[in-house]
C-alpha atoms as a PDB file:
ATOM      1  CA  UNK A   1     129.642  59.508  94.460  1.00  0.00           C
ATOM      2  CA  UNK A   2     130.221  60.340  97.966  1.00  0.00           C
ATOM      3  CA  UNK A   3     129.277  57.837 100.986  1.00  0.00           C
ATOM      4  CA  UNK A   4     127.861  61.301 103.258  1.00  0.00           C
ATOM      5  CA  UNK A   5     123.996  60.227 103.588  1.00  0.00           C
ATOM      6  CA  UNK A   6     123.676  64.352 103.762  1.00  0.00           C
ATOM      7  CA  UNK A   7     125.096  64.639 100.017  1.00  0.00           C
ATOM      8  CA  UNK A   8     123.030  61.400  99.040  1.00  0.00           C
ATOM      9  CA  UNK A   9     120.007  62.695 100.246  1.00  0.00           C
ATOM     10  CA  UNK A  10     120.374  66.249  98.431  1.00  0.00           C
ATOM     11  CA  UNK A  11     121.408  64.844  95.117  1.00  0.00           C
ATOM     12  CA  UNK A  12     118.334  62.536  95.116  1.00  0.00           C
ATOM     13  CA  UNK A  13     116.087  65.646  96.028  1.00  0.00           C
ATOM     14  CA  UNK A  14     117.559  67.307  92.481  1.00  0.00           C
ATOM     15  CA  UNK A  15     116.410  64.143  91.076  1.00  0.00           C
ATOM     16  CA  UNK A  16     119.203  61.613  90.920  1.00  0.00           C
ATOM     17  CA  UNK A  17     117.931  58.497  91.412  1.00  0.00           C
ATOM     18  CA  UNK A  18     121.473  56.819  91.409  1.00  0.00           C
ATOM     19  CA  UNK A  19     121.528  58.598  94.863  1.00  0.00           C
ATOM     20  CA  UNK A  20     119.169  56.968  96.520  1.00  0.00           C
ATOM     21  CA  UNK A  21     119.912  53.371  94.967  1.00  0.00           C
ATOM     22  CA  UNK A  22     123.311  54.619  96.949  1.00  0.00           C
ATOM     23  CA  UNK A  23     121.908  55.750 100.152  1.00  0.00           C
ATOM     24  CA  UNK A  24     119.632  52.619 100.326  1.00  0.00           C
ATOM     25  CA  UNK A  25     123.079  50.297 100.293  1.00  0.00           C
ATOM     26  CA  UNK A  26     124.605  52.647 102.765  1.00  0.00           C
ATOM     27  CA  UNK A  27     121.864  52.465 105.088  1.00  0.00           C
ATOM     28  CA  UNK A  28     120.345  48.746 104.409  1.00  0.00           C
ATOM     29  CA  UNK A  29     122.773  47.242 107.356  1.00  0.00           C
ATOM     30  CA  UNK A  30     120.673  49.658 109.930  1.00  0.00           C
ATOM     31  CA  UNK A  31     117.397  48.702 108.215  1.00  0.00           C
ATOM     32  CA  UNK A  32     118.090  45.186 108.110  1.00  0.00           C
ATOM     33  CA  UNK A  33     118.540  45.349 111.786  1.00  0.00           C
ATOM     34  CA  UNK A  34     115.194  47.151 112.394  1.00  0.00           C
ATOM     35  CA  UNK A  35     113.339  45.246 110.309  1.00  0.00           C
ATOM     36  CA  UNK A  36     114.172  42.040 111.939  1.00  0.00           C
ATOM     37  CA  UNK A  37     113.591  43.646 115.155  1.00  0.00           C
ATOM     38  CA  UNK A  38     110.072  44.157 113.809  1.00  0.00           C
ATOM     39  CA  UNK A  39     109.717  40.827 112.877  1.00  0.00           C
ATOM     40  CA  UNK A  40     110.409  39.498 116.158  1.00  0.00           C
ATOM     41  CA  UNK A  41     106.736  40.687 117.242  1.00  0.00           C
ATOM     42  CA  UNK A  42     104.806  38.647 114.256  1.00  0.00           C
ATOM     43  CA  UNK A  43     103.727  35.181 115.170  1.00  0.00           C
ATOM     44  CA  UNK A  44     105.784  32.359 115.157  1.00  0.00           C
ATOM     45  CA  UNK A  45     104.254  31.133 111.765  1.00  0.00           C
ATOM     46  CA  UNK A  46     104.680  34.753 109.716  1.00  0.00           C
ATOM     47  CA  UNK A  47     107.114  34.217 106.693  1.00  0.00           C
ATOM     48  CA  UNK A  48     108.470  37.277 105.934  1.00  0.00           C
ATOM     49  CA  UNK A  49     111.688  37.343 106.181  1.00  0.00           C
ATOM     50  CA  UNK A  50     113.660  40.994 107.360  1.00  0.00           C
ATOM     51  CA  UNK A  51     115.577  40.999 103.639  1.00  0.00           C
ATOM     52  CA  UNK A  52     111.994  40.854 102.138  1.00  0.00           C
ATOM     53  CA  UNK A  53     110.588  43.625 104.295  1.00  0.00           C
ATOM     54  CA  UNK A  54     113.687  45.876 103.677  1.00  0.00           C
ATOM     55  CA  UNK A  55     113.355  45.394  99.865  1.00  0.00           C
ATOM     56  CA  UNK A  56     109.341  46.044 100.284  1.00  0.00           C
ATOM     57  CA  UNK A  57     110.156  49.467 101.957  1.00  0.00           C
ATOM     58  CA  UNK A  58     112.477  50.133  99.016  1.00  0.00           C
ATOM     59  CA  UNK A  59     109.735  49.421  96.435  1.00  0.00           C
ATOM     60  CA  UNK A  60     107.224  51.813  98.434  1.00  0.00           C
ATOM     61  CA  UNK A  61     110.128  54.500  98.724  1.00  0.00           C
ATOM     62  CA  UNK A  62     110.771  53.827  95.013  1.00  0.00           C
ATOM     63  CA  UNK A  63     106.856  55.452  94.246  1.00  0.00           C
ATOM     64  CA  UNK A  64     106.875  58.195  96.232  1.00  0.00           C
ATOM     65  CA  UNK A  65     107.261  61.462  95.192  1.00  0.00           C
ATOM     66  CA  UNK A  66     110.101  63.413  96.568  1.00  0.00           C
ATOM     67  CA  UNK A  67     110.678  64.061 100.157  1.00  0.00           C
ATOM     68  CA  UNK A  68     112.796  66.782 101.922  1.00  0.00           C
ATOM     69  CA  UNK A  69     114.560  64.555 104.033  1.00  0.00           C
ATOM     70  CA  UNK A  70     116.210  66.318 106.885  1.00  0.00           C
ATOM     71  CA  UNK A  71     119.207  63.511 107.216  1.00  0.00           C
ATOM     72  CA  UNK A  72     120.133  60.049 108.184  1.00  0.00           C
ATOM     73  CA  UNK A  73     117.745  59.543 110.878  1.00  0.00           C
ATOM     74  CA  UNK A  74     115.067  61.196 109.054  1.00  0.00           C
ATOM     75  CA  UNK A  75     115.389  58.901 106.147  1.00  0.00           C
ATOM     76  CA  UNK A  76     115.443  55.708 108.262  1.00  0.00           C
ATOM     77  CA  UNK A  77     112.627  56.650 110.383  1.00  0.00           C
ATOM     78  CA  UNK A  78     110.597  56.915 107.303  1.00  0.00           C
ATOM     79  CA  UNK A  79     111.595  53.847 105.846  1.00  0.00           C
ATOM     80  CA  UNK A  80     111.235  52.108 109.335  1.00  0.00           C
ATOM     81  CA  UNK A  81     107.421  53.234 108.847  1.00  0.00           C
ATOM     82  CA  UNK A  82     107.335  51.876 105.650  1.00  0.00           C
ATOM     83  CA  UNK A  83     108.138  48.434 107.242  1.00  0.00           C
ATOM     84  CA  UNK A  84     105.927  48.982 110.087  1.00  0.00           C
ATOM     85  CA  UNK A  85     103.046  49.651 107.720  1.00  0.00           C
ATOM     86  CA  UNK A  86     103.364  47.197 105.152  1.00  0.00           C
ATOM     87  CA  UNK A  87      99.491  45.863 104.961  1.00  0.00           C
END
């Protein structure tokens, strides 16, 4: 399967679910890095950890129905409100 988030994205809107298990590896490095950004703004006794909020976004993503996402920075913006939103 190719690595192009483009190709990853379109194959998951024709329903393959394999693709977006793919794109979320490809992409967790950049959403790893926001998420702990996000953390940084908790207070200093929070727990969550940025692995844990990545792999929350992933179950919410996981339930929604399809989206047309647009491309890379689409998909991460969404997923970066996913994090943000988490109550």
């Amino acid at each position: 399967m190719s690595g192009d988030v483009t190709s990853l994205l379109s194959a998951w809107r024709q329903g393959d679910a394999g693709a977006r298990d793919h794109l979320v590896r490809l992409v967790y490095p950049e959403l790893r890095a926001q998420a702990d950004r996000q953390l940084r703004g908790e207070r200093a006794n929070h727990t969550l950890q940025p692995t844990a909020l990545v792999n929350e976004a992933y179950l919410r993503l996981s339930g929604l129905d399809r989206i047309d996402w647009q491309d890379r920075a689409h998909f991460v913006l969404e997923l970066v409100e996913l994090m943000r939103h988490r109550r």
